[in-house]
C-alpha atoms as a PDB file:
ATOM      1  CA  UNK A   1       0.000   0.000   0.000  1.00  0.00           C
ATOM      2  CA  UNK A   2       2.797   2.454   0.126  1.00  0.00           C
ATOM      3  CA  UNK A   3       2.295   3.613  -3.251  1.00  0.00           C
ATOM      4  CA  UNK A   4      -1.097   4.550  -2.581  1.00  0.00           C
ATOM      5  CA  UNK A   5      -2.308   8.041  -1.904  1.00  0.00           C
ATOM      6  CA  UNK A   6      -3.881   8.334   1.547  1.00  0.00           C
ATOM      7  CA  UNK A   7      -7.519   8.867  -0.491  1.00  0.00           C
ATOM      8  CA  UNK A   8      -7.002   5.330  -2.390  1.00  0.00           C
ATOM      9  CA  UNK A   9      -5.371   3.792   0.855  1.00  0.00           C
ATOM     10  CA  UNK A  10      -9.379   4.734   2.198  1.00  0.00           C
ATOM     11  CA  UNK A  11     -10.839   3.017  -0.764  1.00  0.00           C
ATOM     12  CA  UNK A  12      -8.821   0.389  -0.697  1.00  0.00           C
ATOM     13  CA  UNK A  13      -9.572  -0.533   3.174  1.00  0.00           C
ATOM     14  CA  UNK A  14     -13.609   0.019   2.710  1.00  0.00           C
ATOM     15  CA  UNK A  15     -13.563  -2.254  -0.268  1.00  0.00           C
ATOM     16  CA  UNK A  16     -12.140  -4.897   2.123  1.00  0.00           C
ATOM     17  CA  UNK A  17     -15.301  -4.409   4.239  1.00  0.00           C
ATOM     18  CA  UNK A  18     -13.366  -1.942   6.957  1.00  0.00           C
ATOM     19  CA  UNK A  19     -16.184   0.278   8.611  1.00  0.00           C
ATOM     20  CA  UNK A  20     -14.376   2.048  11.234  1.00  0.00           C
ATOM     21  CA  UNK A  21     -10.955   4.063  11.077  1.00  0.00           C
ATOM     22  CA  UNK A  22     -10.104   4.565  14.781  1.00  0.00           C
ATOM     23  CA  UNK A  23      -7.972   6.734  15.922  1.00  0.00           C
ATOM     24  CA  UNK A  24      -8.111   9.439  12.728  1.00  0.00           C
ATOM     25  CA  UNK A  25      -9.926  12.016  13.937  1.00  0.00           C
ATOM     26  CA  UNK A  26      -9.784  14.532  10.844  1.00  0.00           C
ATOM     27  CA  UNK A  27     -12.032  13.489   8.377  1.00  0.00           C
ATOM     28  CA  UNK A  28     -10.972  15.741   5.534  1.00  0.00           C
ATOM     29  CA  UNK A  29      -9.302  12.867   3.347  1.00  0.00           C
ATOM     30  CA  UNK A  30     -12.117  10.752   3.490  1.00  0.00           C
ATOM     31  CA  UNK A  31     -14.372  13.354   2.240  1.00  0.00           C
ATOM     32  CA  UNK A  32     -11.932  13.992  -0.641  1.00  0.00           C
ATOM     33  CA  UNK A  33     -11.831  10.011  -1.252  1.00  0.00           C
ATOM     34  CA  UNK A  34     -15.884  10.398  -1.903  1.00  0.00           C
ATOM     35  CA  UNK A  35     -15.326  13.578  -3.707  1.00  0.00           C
ATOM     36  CA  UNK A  36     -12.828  12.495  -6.137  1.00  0.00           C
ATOM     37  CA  UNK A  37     -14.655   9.206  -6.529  1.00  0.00           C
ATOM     38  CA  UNK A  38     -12.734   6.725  -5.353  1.00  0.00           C
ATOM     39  CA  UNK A  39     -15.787   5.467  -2.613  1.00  0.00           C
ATOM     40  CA  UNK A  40     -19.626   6.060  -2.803  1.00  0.00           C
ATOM     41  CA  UNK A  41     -21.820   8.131  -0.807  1.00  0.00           C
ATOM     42  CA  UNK A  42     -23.736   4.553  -0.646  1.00  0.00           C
ATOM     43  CA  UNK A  43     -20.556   3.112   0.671  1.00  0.00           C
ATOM     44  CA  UNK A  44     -20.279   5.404   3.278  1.00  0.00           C
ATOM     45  CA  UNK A  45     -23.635   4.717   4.038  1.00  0.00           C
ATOM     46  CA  UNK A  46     -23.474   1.480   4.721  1.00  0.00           C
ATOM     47  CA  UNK A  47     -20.685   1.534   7.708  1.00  0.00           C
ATOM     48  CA  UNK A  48     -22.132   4.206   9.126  1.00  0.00           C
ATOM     49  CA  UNK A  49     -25.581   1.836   9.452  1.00  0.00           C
ATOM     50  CA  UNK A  50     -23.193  -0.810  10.703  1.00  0.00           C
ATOM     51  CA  UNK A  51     -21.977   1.541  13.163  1.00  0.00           C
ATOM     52  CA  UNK A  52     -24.911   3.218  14.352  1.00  0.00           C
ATOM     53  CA  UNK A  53     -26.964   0.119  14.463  1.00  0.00           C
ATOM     54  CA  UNK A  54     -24.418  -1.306  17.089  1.00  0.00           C
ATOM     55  CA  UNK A  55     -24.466   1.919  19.199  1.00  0.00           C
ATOM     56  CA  UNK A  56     -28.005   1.744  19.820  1.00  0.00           C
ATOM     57  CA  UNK A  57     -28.505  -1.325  20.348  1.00  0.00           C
ATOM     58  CA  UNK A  58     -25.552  -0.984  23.283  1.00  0.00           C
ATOM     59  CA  UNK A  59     -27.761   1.834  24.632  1.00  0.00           C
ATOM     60  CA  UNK A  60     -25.253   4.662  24.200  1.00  0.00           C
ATOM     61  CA  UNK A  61     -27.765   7.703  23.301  1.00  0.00           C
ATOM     62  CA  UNK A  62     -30.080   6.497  25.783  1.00  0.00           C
ATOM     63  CA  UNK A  63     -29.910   7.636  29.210  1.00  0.00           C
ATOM     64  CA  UNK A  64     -26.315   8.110  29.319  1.00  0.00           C
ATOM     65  CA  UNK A  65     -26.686   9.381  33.331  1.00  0.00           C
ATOM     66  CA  UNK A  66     -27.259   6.384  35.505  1.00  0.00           C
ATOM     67  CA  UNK A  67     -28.640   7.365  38.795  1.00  0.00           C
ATOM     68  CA  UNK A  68     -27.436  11.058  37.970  1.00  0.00           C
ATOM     69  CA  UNK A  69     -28.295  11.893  42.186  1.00  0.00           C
ATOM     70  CA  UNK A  70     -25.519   9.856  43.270  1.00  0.00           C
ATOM     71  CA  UNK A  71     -22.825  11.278  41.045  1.00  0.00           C
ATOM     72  CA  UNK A  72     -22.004  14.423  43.452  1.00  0.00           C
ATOM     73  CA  UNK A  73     -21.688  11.645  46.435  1.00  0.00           C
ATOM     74  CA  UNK A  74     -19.474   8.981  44.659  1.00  0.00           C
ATOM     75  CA  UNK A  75     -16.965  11.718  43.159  1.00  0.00           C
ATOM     76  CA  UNK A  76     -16.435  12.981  46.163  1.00  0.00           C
ATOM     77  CA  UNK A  77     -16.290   9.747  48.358  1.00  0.00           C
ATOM     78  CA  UNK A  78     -13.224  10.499  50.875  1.00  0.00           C
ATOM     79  CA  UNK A  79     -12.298   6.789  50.669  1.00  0.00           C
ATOM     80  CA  UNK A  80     -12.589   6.369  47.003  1.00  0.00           C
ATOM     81  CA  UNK A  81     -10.289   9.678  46.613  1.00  0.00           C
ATOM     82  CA  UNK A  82      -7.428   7.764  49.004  1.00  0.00           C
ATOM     83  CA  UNK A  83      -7.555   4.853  46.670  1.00  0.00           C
ATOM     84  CA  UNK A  84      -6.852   7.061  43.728  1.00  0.00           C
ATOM     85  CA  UNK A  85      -4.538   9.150  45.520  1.00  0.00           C
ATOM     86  CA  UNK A  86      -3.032   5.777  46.306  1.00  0.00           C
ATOM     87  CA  UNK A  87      -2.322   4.309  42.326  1.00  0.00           C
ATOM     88  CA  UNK A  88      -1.144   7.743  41.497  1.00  0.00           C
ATOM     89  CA  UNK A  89       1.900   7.322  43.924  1.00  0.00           C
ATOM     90  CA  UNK A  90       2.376   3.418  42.912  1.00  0.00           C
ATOM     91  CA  UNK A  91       2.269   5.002  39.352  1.00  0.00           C
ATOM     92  CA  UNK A  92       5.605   6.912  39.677  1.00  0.00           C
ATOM     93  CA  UNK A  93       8.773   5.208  38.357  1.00  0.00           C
ATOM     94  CA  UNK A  94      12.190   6.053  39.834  1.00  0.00           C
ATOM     95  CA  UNK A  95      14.551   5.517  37.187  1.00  0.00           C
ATOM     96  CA  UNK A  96      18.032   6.840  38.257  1.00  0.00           C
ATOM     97  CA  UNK A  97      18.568   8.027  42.053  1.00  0.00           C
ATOM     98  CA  UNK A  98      22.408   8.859  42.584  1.00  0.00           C
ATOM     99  CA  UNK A  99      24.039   9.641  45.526  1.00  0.00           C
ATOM    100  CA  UNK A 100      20.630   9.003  47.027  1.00  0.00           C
ATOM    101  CA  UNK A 101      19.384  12.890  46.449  1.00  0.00           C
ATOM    102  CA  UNK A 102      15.923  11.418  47.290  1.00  0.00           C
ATOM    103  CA  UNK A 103      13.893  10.883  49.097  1.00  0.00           C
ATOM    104  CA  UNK A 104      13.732  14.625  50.754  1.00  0.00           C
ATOM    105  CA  UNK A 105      13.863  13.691  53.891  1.00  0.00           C
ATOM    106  CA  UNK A 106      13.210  16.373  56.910  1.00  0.00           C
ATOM    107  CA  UNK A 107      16.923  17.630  57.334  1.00  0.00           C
ATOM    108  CA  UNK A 108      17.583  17.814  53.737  1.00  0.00           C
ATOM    109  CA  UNK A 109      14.485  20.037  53.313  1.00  0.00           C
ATOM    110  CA  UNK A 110      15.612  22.496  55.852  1.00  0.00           C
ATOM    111  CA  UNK A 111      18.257  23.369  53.945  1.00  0.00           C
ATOM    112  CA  UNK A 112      17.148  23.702  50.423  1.00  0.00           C
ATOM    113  CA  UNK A 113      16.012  26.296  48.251  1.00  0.00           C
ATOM    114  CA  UNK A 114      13.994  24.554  45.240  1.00  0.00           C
ATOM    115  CA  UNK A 115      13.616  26.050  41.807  1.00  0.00           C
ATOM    116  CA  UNK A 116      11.009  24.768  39.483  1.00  0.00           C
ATOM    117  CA  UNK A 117       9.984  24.567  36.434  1.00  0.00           C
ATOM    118  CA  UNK A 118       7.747  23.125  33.899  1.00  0.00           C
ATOM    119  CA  UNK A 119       8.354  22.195  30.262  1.00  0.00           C
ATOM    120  CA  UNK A 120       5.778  21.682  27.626  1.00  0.00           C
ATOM    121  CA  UNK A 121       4.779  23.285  24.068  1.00  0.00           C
ATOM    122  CA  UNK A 122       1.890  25.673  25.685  1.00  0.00           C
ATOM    123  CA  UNK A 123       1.263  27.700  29.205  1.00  0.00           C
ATOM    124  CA  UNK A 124       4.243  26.477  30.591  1.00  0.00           C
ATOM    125  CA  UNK A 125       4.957  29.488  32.963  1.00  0.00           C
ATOM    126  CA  UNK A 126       0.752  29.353  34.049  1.00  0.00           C
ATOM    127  CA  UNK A 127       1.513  25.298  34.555  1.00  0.00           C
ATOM    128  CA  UNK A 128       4.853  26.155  36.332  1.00  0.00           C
ATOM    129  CA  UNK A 129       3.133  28.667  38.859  1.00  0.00           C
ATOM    130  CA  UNK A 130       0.344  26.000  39.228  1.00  0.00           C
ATOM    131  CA  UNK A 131       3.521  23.386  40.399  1.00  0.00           C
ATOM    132  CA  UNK A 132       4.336  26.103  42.842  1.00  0.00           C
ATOM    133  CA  UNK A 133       0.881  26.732  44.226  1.00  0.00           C
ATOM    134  CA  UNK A 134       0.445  23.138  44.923  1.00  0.00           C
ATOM    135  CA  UNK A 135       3.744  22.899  46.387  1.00  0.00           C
ATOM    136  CA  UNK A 136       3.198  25.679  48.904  1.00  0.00           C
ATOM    137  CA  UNK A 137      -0.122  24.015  50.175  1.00  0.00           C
ATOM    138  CA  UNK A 138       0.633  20.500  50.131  1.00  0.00           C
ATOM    139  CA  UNK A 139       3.850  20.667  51.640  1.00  0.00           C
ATOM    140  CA  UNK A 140       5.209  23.939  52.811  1.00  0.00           C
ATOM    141  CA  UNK A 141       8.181  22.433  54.547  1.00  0.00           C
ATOM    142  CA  UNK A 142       9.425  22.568  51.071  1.00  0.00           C
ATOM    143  CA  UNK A 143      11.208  26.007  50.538  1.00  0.00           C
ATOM    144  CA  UNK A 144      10.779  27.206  47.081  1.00  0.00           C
ATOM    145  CA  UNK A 145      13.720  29.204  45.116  1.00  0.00           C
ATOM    146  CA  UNK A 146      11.834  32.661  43.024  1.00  0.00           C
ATOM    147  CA  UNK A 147      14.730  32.313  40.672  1.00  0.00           C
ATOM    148  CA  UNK A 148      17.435  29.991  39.613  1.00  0.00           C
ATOM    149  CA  UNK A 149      20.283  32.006  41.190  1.00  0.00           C
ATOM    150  CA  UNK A 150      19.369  31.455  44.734  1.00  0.00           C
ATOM    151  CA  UNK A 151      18.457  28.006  44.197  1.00  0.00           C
ATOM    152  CA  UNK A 152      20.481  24.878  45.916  1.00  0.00           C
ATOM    153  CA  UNK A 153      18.237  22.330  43.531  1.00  0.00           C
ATOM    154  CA  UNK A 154      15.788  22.359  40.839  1.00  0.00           C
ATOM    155  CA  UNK A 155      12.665  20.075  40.495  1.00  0.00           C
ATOM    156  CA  UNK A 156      11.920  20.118  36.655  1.00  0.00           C
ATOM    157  CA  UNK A 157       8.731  18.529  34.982  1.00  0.00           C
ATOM    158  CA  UNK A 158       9.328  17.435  31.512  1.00  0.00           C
ATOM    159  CA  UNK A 159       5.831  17.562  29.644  1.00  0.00           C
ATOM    160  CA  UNK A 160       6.534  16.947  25.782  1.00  0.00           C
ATOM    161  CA  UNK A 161       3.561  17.358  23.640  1.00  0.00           C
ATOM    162  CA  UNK A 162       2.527  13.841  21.338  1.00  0.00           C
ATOM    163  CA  UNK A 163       3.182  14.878  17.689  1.00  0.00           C
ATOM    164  CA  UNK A 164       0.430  12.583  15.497  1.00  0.00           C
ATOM    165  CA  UNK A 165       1.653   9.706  13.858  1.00  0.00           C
ATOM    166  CA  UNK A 166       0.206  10.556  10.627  1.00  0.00           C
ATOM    167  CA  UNK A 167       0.976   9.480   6.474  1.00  0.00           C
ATOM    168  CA  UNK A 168       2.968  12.709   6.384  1.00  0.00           C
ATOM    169  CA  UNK A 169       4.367  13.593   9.733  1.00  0.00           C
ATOM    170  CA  UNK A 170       5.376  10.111  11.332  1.00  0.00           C
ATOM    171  CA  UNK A 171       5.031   9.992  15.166  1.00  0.00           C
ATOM    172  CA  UNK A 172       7.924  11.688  16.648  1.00  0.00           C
ATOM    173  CA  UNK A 173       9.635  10.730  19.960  1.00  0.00           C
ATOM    174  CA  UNK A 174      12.086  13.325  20.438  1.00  0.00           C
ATOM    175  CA  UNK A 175      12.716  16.068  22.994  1.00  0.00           C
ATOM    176  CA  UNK A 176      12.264  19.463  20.642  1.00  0.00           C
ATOM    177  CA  UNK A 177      10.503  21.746  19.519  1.00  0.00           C
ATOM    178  CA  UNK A 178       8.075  19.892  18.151  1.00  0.00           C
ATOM    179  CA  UNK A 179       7.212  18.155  21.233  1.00  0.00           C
ATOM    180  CA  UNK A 180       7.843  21.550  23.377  1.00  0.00           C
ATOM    181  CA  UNK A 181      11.399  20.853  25.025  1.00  0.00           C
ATOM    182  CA  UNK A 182      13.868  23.194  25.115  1.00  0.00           C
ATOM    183  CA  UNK A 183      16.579  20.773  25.937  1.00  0.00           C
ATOM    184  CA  UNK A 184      19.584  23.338  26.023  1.00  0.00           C
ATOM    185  CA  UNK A 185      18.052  25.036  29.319  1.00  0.00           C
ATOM    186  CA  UNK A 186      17.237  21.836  31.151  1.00  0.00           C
ATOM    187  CA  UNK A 187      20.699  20.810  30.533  1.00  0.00           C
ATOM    188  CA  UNK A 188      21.925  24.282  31.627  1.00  0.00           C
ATOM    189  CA  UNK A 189      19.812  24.270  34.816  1.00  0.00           C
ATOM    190  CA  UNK A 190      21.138  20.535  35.747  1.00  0.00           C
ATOM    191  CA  UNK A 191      24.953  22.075  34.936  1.00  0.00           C
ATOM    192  CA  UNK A 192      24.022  25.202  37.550  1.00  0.00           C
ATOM    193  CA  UNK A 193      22.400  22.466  40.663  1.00  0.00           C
ATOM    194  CA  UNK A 194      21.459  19.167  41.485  1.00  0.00           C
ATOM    195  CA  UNK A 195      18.300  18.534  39.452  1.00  0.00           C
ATOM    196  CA  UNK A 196      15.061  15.685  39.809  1.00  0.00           C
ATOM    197  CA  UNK A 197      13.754  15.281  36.261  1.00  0.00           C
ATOM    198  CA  UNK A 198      10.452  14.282  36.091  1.00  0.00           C
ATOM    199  CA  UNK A 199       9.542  13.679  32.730  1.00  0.00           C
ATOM    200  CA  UNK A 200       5.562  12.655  31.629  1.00  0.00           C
ATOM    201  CA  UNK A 201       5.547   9.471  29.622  1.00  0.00           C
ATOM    202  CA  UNK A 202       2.920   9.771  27.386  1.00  0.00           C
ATOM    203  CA  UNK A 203       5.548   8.280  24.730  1.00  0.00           C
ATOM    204  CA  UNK A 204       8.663   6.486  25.050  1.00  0.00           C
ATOM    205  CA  UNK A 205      10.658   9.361  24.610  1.00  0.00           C
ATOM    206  CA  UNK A 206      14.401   9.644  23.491  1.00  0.00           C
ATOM    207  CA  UNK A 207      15.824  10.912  26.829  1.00  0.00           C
ATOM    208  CA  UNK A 208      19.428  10.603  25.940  1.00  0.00           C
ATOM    209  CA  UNK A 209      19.768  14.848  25.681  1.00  0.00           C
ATOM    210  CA  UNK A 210      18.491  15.306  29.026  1.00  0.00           C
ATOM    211  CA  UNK A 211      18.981  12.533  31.257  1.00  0.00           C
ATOM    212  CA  UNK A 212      22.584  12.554  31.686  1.00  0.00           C
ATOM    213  CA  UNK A 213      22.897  15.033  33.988  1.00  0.00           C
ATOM    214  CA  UNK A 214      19.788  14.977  36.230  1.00  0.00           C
ATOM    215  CA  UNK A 215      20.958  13.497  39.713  1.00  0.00           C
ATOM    216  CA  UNK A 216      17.648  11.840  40.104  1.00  0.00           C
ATOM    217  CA  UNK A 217      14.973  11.020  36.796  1.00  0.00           C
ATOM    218  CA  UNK A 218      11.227   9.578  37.398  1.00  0.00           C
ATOM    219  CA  UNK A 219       8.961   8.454  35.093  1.00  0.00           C
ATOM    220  CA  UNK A 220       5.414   9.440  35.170  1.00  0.00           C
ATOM    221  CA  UNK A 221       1.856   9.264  33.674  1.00  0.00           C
ATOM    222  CA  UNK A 222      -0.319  11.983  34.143  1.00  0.00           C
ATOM    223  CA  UNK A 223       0.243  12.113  38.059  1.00  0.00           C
ATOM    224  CA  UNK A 224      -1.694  14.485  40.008  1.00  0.00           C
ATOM    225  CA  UNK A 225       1.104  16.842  41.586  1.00  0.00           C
ATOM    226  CA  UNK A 226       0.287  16.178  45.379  1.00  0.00           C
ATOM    227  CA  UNK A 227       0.714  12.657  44.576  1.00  0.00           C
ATOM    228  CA  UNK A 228       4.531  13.419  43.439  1.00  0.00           C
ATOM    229  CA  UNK A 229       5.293  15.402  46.328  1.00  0.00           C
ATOM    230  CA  UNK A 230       5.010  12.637  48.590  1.00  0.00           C
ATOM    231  CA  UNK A 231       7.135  10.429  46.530  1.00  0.00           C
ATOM    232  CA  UNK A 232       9.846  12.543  46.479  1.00  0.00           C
ATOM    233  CA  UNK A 233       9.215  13.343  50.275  1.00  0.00           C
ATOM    234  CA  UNK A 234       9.240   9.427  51.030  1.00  0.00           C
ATOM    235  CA  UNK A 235       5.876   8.892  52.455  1.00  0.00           C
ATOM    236  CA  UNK A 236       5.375   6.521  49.516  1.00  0.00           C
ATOM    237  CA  UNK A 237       8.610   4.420  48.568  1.00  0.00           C
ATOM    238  CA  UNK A 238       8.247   4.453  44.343  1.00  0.00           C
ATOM    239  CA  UNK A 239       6.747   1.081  43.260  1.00  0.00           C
ATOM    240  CA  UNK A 240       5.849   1.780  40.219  1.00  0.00           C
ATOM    241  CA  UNK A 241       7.915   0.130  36.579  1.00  0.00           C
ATOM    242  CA  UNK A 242       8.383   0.733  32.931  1.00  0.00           C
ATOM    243  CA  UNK A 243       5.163  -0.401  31.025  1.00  0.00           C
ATOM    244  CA  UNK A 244       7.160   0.087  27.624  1.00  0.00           C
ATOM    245  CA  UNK A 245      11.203   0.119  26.738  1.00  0.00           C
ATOM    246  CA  UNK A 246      12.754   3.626  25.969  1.00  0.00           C
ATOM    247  CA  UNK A 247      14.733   3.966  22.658  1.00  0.00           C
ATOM    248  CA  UNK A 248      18.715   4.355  22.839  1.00  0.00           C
ATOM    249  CA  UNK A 249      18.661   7.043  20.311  1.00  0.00           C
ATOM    250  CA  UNK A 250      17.248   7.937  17.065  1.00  0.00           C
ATOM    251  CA  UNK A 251      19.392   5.790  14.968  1.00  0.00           C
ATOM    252  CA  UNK A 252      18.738   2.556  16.766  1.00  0.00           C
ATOM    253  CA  UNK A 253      14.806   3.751  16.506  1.00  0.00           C
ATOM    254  CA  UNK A 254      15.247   4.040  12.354  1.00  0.00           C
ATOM    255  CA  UNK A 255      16.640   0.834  12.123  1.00  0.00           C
ATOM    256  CA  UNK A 256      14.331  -0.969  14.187  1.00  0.00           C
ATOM    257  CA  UNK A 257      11.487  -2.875  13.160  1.00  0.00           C
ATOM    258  CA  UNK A 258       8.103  -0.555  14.203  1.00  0.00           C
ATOM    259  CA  UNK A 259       5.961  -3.552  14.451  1.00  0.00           C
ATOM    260  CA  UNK A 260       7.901  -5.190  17.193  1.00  0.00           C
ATOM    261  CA  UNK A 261       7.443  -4.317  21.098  1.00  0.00           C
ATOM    262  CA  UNK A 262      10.882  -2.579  22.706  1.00  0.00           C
ATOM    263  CA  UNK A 263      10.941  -5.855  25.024  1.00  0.00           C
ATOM    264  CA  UNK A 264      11.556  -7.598  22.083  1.00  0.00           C
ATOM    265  CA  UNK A 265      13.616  -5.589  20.192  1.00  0.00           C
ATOM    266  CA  UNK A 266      17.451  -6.904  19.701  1.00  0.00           C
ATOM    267  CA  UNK A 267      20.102  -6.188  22.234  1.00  0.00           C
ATOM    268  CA  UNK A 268      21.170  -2.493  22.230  1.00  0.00           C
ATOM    269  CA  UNK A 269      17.527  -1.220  21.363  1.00  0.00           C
ATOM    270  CA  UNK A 270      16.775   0.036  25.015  1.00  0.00           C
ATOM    271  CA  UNK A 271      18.397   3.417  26.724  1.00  0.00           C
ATOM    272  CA  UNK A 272      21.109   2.877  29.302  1.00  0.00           C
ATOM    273  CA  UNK A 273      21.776   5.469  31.960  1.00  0.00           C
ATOM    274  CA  UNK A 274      25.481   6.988  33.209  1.00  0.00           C
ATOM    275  CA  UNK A 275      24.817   4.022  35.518  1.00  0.00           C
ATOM    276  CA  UNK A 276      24.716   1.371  32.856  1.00  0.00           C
ATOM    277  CA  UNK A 277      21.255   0.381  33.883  1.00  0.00           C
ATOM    278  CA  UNK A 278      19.236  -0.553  30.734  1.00  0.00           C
ATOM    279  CA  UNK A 279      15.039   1.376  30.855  1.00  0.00           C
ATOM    280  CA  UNK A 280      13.346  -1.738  29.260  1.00  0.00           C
ATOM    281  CA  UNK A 281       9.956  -2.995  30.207  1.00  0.00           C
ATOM    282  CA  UNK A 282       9.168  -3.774  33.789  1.00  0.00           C
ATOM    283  CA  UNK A 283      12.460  -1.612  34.988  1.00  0.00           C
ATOM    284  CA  UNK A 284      12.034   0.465  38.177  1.00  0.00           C
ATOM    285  CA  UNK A 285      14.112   1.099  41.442  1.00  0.00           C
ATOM    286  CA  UNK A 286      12.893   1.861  44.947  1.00  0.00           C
ATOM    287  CA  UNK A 287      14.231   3.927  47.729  1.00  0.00           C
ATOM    288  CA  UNK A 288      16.016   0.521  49.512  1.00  0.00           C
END
């Protein structure tokens, strides 16, 4: 199919008896497929009824709101909050911890000044102050640094933004612009003080320009902030492990075969820290 256009690629697939695209959102080339006249109106037609037909019969347009009353009481049910609160701390991955800089115990707290900051593509200084804010309430032990020159550490949140894996712009792992990360200051503020890296792995990412030089590096997915907090402060002891392998580098991501899981990938596919530790599936260290 790679000669195909992405219109004839559609025509192709519904004349196989395909009736759903997921995950393509934009449905501008499909219109242009039935347009240009590569697929029917009729044809259209005909998946939609498949699709439709299997929605209501499943209920979804019909009373979507089950006991609507309760809603208020369940969402905020104290215990069912804990339990969340709970997985979001088992979520957290510690990936590299050296000369055990956490967990921030008491007496190291005392002491430090913490800068932080937040990377991603948009409202990363409103998302920064947000950090702060939550910081300052949850745990005001912690003594936050205004500005990197009167910090003694820095706590930085690495937040790329997904680039779509689509026919012309493939799915793009890296740290950049494109995905929001201005690698050259996170490597400056890790050159100025000891820095925790916490970077958000909605991808595996290609770490290798960042990682380096942290002092400690997490993984995490979407973790509510006060959740964090007290894994780096040790009232949780990080459980949590790699669900995917991360990519050495680019090149070794080129060569390698895209329909084959990391795990399974040939040796020298997954990214080794400073330490020589290899990020593959079901990696993650603990406190002990």
């Amino acid at each position: 199919m790679e000669t195909l256009t992405p219109e004839e690629r559609y025509a192709k697939a519904l004349g196989t008896g395909v009736n759903m695209f997921s995950d393509e959102a934009d449905p501008a080339t499909l219109i242009r497929t039935v347009q240009e006249g590569y697929v029917s109106e009729e044809r259209l037609d005909e998946s939609v009824t498949y699709l439709l037909t299997e929605m209501m019969e499943l209920g979804l347009f019909e009373n979507p709101y089950v006991e609507a009353d309760r809603a208020p009481a369940i969402t905020k049910d104290v215990k069912s909050q804990e339990q969340a609160d709970e997985a979001h701390r088992k979520s957290v991955v510690l990936l590299r911890n050296d000369e055990r800089m956490l967990p921030l115990e008491d007496e190291k707290v005392r002491s430090m000044k913490l800068y932080v900051e937040v990377f991603q593509k948009t409202d990363a200084k409103k998302s920064t102050e947000e950090v702060r804010e939550t910081i300052k309430r949850h745990d005001p032990e912690i003594g936050l640094a205004d500005d990197l020159m009167e910090a003694t550490h820095a706590l930085l949140f690495i937040s790329p933004m997904p680039v779509p894996d689509r026919p012309d712009e493939p799915l793009s792992v890296d740290l950049d612009d494109a995905t929001g990360i201005d690698t050259e200051r996170v490597r400056m503020i890790e050159g100025k003080v000891p820095t925790i890296l916490a970077v958000n792995m909605t991808n595996p990412w290609l770490i290798g320009g960042i990682e380096p030089d942290a002092q400690a590096v997490l993984a995490t997915f979407g973790v509510k902030h006060e959740a964090f907090i007290d894994v780096l402060r040790g009232r949780h002891n990080p459980s949590g492990k790699l669900p995917f392998t991360l990519p050495a580098d680019r090149e070794t991501l080129d060569r390698s075969p895209g329909d084959i899981p990391g795990h399974a990938q040939r040796a020298g596919y997954a990214y080794r820290d400073k330490n020589g530790n290899e990020y593959g599936f079901g990696y993650g260290r603990s406190y002990d």
